[in-house]
Protein backbone atom coordinates (compact mmCIF):
# COMPACT_ATOMS: atom_id res chain seq x y z
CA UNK A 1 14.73 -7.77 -77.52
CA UNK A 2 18.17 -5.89 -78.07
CA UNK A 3 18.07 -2.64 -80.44
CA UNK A 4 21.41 -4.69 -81.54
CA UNK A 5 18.84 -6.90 -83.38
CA UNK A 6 18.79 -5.56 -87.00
CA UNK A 7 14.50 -6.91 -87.18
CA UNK A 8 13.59 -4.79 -83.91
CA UNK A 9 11.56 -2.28 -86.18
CA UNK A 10 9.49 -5.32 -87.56
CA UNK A 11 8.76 -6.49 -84.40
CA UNK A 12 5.85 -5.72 -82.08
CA UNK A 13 6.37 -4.67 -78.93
CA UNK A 14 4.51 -6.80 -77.01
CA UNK A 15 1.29 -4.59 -78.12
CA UNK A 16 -1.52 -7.48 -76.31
CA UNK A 17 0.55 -7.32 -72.85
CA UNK A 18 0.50 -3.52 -73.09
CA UNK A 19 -3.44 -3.54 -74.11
CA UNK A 20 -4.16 -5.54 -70.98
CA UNK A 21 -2.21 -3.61 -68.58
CA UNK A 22 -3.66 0.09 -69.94
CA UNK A 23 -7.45 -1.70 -69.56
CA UNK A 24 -6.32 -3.50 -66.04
CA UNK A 25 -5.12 0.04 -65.07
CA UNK A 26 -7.87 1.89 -66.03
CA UNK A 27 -10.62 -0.67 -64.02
CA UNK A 28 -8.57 -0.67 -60.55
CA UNK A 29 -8.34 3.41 -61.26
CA UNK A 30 -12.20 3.00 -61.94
CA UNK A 31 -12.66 0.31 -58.81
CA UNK A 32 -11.14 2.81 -56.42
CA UNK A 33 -12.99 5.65 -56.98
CA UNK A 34 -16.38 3.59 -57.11
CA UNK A 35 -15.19 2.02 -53.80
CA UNK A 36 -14.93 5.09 -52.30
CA UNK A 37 -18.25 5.92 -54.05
CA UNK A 38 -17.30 9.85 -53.79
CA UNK A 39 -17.76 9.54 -49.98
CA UNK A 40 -19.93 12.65 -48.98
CA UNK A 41 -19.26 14.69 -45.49
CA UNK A 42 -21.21 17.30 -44.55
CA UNK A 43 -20.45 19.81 -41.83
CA UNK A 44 -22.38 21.77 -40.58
CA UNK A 45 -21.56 25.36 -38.80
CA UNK A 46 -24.06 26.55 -36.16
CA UNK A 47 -23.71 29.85 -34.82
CA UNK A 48 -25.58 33.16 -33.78
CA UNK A 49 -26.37 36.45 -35.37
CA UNK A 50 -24.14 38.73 -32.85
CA UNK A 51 -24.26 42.24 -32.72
CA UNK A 52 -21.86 43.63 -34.61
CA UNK A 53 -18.34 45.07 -33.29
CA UNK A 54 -16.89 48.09 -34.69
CA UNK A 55 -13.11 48.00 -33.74
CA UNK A 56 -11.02 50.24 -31.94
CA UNK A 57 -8.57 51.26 -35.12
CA UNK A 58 -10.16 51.76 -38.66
CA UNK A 59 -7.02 49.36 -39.46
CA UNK A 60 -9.23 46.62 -38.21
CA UNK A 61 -11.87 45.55 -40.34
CA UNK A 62 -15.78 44.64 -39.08
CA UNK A 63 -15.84 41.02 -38.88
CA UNK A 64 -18.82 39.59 -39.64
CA UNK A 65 -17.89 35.55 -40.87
CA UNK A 66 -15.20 35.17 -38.61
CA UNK A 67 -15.14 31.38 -38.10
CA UNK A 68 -17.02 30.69 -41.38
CA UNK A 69 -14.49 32.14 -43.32
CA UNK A 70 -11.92 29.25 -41.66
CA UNK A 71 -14.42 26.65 -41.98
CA UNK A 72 -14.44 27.29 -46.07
CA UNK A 73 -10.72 27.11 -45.98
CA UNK A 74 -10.91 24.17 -44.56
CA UNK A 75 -12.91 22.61 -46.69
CA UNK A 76 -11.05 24.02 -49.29
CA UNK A 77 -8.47 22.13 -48.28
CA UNK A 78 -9.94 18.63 -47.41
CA UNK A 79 -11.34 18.13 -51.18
CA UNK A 80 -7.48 18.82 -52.71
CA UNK A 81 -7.13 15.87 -50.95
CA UNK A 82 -10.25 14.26 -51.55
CA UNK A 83 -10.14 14.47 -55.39
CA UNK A 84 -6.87 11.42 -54.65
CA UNK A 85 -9.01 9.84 -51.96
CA UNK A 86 -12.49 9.77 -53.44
CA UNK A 87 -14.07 12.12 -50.86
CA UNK A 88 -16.04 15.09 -51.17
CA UNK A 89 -17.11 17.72 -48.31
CA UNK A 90 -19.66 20.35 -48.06
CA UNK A 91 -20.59 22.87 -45.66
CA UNK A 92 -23.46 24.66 -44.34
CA UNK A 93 -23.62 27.05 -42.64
CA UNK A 94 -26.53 28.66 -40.48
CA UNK A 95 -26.49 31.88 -38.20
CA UNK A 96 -29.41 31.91 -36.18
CA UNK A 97 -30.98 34.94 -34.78
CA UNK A 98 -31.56 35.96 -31.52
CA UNK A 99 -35.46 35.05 -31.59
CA UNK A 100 -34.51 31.82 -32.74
CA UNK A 101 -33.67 28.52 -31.04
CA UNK A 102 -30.64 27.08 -31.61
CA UNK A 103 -31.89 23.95 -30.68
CA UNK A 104 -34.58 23.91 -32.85
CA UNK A 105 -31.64 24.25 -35.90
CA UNK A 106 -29.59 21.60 -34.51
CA UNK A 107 -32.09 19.43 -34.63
CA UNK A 108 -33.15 20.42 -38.13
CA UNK A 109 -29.47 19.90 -39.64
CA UNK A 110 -29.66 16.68 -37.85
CA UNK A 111 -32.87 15.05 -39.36
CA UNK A 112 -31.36 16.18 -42.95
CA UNK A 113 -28.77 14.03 -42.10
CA UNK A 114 -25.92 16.32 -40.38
CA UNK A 115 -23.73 14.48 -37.63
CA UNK A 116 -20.49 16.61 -37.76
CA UNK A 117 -21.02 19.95 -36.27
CA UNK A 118 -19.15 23.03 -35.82
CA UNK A 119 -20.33 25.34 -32.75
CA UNK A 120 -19.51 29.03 -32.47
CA UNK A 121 -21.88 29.26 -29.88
CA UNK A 122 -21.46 30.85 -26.32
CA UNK A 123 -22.01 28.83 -23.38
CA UNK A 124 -25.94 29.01 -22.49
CA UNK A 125 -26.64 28.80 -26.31
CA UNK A 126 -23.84 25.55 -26.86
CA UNK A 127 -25.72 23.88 -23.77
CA UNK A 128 -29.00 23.92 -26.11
CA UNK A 129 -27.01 21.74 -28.21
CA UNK A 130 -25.23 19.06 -26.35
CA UNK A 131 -27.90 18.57 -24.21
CA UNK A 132 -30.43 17.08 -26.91
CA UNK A 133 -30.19 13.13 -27.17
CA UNK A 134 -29.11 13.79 -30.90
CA UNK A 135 -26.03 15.02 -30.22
CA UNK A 136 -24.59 11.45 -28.09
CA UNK A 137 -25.11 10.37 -31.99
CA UNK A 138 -23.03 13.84 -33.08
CA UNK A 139 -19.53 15.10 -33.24
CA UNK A 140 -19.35 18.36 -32.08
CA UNK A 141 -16.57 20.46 -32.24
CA UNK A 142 -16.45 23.89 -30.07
CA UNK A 143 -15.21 26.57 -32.01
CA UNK A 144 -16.08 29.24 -29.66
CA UNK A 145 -16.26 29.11 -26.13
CA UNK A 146 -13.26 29.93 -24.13
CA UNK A 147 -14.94 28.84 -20.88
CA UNK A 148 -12.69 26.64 -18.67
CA UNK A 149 -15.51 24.72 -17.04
CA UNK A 150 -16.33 23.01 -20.30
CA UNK A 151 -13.10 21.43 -19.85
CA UNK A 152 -13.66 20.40 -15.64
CA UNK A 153 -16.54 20.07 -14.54
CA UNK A 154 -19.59 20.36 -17.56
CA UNK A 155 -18.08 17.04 -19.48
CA UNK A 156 -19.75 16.08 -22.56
CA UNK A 157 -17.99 13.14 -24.08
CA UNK A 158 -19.05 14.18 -27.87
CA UNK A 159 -17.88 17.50 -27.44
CA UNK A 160 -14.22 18.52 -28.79
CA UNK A 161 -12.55 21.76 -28.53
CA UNK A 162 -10.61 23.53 -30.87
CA UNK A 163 -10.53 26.71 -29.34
CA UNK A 164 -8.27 27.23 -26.59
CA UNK A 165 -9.66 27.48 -23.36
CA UNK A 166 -8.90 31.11 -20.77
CA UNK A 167 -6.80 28.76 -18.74
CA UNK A 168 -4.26 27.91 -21.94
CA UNK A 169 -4.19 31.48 -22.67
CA UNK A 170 -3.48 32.46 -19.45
CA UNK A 171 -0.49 29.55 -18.89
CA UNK A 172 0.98 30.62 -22.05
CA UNK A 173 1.68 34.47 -21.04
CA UNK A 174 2.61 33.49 -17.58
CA UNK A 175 5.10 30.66 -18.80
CA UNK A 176 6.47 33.90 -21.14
CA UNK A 177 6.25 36.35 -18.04
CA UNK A 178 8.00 34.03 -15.88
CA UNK A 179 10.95 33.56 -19.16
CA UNK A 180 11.13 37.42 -18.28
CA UNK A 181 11.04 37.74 -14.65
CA UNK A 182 8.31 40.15 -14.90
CA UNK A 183 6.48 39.16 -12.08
CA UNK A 184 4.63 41.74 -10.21
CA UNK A 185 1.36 42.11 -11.94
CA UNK A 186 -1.15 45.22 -12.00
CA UNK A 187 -4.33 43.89 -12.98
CA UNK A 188 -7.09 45.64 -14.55
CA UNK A 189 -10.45 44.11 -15.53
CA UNK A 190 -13.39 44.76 -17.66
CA UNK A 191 -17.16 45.30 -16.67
CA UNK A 192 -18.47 41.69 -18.75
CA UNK A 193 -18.41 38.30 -17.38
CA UNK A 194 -15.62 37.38 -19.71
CA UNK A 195 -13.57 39.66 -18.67
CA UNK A 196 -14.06 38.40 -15.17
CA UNK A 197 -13.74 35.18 -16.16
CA UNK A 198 -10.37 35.78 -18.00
CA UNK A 199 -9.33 37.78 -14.71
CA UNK A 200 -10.17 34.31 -13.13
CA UNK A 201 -7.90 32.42 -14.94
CA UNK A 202 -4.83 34.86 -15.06
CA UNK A 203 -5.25 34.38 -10.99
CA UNK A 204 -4.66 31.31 -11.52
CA UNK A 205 -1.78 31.23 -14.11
CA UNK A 206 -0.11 33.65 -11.56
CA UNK A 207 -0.46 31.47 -8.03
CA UNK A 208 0.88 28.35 -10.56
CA UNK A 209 4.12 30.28 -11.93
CA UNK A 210 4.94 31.81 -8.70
CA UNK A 211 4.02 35.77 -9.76
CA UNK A 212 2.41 38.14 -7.53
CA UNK A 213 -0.48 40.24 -8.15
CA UNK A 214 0.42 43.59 -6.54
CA UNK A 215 -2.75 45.67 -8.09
CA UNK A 216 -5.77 45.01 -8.97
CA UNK A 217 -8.70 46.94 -10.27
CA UNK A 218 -12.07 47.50 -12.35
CA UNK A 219 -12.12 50.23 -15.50
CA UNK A 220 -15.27 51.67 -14.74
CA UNK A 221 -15.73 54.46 -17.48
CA UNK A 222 -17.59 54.27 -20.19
CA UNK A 223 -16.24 53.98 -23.75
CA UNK A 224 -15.79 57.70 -25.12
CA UNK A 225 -16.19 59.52 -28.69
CA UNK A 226 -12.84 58.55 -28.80
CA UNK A 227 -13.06 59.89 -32.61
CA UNK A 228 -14.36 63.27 -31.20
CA UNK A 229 -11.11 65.77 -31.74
CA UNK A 230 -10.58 65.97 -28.59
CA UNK A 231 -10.81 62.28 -27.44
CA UNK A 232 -7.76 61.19 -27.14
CA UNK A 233 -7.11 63.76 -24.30
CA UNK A 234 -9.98 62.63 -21.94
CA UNK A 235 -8.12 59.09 -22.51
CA UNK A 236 -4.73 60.13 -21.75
CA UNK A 237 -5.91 61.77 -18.76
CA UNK A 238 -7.92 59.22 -17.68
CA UNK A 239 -5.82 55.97 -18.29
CA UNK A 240 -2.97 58.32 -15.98
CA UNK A 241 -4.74 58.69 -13.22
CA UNK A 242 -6.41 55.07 -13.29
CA UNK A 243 -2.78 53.50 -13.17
CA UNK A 244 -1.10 55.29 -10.73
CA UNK A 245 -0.70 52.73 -8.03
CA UNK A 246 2.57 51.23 -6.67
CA UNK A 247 5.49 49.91 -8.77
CA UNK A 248 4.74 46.88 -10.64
CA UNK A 249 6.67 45.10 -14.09
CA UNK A 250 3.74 44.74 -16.30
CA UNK A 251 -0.08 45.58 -16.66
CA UNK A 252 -1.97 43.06 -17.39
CA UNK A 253 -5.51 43.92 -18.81
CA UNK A 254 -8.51 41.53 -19.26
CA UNK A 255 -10.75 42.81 -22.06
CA UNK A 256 -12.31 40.63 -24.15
CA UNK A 257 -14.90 43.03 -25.68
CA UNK A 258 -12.05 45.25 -26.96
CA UNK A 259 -13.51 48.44 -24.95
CA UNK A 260 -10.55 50.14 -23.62
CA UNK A 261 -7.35 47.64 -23.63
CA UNK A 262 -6.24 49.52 -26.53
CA UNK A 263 -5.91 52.72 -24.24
CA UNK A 264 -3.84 51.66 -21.78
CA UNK A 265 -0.34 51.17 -23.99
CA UNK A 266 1.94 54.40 -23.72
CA UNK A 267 -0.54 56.25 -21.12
CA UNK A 268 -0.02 54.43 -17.94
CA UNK A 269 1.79 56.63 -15.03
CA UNK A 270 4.52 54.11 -14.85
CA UNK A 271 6.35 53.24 -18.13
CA UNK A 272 5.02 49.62 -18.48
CA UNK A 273 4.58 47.49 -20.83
CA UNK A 274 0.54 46.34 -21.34
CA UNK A 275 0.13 42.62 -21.99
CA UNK A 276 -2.98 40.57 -21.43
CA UNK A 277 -5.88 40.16 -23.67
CA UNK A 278 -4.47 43.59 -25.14
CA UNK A 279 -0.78 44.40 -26.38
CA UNK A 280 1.22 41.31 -25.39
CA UNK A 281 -1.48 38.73 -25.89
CA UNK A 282 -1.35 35.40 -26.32
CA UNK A 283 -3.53 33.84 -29.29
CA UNK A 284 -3.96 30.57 -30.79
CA UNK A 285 -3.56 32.70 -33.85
CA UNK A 286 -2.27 35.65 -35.53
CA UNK A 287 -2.18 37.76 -38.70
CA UNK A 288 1.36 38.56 -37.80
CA UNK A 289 2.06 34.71 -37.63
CA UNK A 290 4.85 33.35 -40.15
CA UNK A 291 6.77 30.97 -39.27
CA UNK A 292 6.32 26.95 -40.09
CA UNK A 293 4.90 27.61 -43.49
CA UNK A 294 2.54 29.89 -42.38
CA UNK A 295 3.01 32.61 -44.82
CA UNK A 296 1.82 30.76 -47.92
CA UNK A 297 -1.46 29.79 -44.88
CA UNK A 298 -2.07 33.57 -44.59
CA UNK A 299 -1.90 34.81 -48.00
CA UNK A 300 -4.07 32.20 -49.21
CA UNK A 301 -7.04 33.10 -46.35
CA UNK A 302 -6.18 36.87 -47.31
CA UNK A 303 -6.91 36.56 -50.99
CA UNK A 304 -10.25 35.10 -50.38
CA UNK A 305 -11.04 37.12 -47.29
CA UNK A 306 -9.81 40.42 -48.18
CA UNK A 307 -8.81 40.29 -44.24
CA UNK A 308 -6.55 38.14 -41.77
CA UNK A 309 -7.17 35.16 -39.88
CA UNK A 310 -8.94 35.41 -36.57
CA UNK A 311 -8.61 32.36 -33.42
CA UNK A 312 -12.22 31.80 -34.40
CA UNK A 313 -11.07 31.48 -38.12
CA UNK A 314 -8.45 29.27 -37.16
CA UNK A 315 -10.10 27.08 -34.70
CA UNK A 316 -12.52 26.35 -37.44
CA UNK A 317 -9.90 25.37 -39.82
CA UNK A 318 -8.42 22.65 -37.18
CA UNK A 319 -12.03 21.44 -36.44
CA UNK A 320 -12.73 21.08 -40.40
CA UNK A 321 -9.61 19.81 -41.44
CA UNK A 322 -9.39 17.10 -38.16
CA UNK A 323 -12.61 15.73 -39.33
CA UNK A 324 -10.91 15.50 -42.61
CA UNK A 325 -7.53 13.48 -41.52
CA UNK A 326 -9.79 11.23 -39.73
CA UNK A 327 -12.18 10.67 -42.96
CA UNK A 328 -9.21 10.04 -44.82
CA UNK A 329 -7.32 6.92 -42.46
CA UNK A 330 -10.66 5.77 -41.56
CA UNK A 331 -12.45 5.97 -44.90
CA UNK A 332 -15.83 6.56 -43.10
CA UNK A 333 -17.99 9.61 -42.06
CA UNK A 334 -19.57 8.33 -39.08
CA UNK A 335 -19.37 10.05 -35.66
CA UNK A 336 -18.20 7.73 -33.87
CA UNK A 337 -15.26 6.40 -35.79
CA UNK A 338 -14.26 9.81 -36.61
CA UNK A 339 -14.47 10.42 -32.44
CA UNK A 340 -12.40 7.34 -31.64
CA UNK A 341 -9.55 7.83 -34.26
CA UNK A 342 -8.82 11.63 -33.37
CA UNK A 343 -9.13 10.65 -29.66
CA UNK A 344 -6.73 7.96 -30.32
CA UNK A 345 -2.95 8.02 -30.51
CA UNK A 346 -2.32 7.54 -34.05
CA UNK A 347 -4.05 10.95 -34.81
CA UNK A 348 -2.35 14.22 -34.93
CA UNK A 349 -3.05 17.32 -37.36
CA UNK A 350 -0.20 19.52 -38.94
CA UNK A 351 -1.10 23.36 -37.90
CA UNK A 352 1.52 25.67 -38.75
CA UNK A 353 2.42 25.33 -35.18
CA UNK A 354 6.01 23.67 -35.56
CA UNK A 355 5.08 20.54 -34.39
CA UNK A 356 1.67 18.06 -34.98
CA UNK A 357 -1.31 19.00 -32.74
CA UNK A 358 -3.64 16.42 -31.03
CA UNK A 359 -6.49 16.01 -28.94
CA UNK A 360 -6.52 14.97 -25.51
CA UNK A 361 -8.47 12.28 -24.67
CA UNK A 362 -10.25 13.18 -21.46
CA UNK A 363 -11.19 16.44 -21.80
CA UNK A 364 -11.43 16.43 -25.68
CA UNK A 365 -9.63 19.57 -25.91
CA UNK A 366 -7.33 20.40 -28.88
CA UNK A 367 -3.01 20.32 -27.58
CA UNK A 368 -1.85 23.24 -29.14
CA UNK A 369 1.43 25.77 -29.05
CA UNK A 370 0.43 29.38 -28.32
CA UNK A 371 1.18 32.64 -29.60
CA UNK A 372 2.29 35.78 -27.87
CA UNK A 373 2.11 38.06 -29.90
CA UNK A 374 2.12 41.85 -30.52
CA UNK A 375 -0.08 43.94 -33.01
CA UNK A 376 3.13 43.26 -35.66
CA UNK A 377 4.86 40.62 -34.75
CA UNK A 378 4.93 37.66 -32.80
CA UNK A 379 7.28 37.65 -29.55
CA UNK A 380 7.77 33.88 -28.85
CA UNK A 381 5.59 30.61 -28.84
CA UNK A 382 4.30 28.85 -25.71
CA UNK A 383 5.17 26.39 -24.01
CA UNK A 384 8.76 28.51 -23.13
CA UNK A 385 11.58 26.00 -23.11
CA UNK A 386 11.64 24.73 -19.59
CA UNK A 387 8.51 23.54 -18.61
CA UNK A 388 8.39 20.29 -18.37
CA UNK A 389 6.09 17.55 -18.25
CA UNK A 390 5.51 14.02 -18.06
CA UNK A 391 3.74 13.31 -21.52
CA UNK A 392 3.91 16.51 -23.37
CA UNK A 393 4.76 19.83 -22.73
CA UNK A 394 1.48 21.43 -24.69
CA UNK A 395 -0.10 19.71 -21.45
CA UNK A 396 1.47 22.38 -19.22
CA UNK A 397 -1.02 24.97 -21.08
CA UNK A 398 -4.71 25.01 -19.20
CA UNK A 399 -6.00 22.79 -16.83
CA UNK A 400 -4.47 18.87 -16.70
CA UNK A 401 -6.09 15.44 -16.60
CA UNK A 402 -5.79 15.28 -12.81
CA UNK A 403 -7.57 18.99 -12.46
CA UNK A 404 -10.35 18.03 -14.45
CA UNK A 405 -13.44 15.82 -13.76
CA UNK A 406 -13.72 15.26 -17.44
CA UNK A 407 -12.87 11.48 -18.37
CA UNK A 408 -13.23 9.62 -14.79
């Protein structure tokens, strides 16, 4: 019918045709979301009540939800999308106290019906877990534990890791150090196990990038009343005579509990720069991070939080938001088919990373670029251009499929 026709206004337009398109319309709109019957996914979040850490600076804020806080944003995140794809997810979260058993709440969230788990658990307390028949029928994803052996030699097939391991961090400041030619090392370590254990693994990142560890030793005093007025001069004198030893290009400090790394930077005999888990560290995540969309990332998580990001934060995020990719192209929420599409090759998460982040399939831990960062900014991204290898270069972080027992 042609507007040219001088009857058009008498005419209807095709008003039954119309009808039966608006009502066919509105009963596939109304068949897909019944299909999808408003698929429910609950996660769970296990993790322990730990004692609290006051931080170094009053510029850093007591953390007590880090990891939680990431989770939410994740889920956040997952039902934007789910209100197109008919999916809904909920989280719970449970802290458990040091008289408690873990175990015991595992397996409670797990006769209500849980099988999708997030774990900010330590080692001894995550081996509760993934011990337990229930969790073979589980998906478990490690938010917390750095420990490289969970990625060797203590293989649970069930068990995916968001958080980097010590060995990633490690690789990714000694791929940077290498960039710089800083390669004479003065190492200092903590009094904790993981401070040992993230001595450990620099070790090893320097016998694998050729740099030479020229000094190493223990910080054996005590944290001070470093807010007494006249702290800061017992730590000046005492970080001054601690480092003077022979020349070196960098200290590299292993602190995880955040006791004394701090003091090292712009006290050392030697003017050198301070890198390790301290000054120039390398992170899976930063609040200084902004490139690759990140900005709009942070300022969302800092409007809610009132804080930045954290790893833990972060890792929590990728576990959450993995589980929801793989909920949407599978349509399901059971365990297994969630495990065996984000193992698989057609899986792969944007991060805010620059490129797509995946899992590898042996060892089930999370390929991911690093940050090194400093406490403003961050200094470059690991891998460094260069290192190459034969499937992907994220592969040249932390141990590879032929160092680990996992998957064979």
């Amino acid at each position: 019918m042609s507007r040219l026709d001088p009857d058009y206004k008498n005419k209807p337009l095709c008003k039954i045709p119309v009808v039966l398109f608006l009502m066919f319309s509105g009963l596939i709109a109304y068949g897909i979301s019944c299909s999808a019957a408003n698929l429910e996914i609950s996660i769970a979040l296990l993790g322990v009540d730990e004692e609290k850490h006051i931080p170094l600076s009053l510029l850093q804020p007591v953390i007590d939800d880090s990891g939680m806080a990431g989770a939410e944003q994740g889920i956040n995140d997952n039902n934007t999308t789910g209100q197109f794809t008919g999916q809904s997810f909920k989280l719970e979260a449970v802290k458990v106290k040091a008289e408690q058993s873990v175990r015991e709440n595992f397996l409670e969230l797990y006769a209500q019906g849980t099988r999708l788990f997030l774990l900010n658990l330590p080692l001894d307390k995550l081996k509760e877990v993934i011990t337990t028949p229930e969790a073979k029928q589980s998906l478990l994803f490690n938010i917390g534990a750095m420990d490289d052996a969970l990625r060797t030699h203590i293989c649970y097939p069930n068990l995916l890791h968001t958080i980097p391991s010590r060995a990633m961090l490690a690789d990714a400041l000694a791929q940077y150090l290498t960039w710089k030619r800083w390669n004479e090392w003065f190492l200092v370590v903590g009094r904790h196990p993981q401070d040992k254990a993230f001595a450990d693994a620099l070790k090893r990142a320097a016998k694998r990038y050729g740099h030479k560890i020229v000094e190493q030793k223990q910080w054996t005093f005590e944290p001070g009343a470093r807010r007494t007025d006249s702290g800061h001069t017992r730590e000046q004198e005492e970080v001054n005579a601690f480092s003077q030893v022979g020349d070196y290009d960098i200290l590299i400090v292993a602190d995880e509990q955040d006791e004394f790394g701090e003091f090292l930077s712009y006290r050392t005999y030697l003017p050198r720069p301070v890198g390790g888990s301290q000054g120039l560290s390398p992170t899976a995540w930063s609040g200084v991070h902004e490139q690759w969309g990140a900005t709009q990332f942070q300022r969302r998580f800092h409007e809610k939080n009132g804080r930045w990001m954290t790893d833990r934060d972060y890792a929590a995020w990728l576990a959450v938001r993995s589980i929801g990719e793989a909920t949407t192209r599978t349509t399901s929420n059971q365990a297994d088919k969630l495990k065996s599409f984000i193992l698989s090759a057609d899986f792969n998460l944007a991060a805010f990373k620059g490129r797509p982040v995946t899992y590898r399939d042996w060892n089930g831990q999370l390929r991911q670029p690093l940050l090194i960062s400093s406490p403003r900014l961050t200094i470059s991204v690991s891998p460094q251009k260069g290192f190459l290898h034969q499937f992907s270069t994220l592969d040249t972080l932390g141990y590879d499929r032929a160092e680990s027992k996992c998957g064979k």
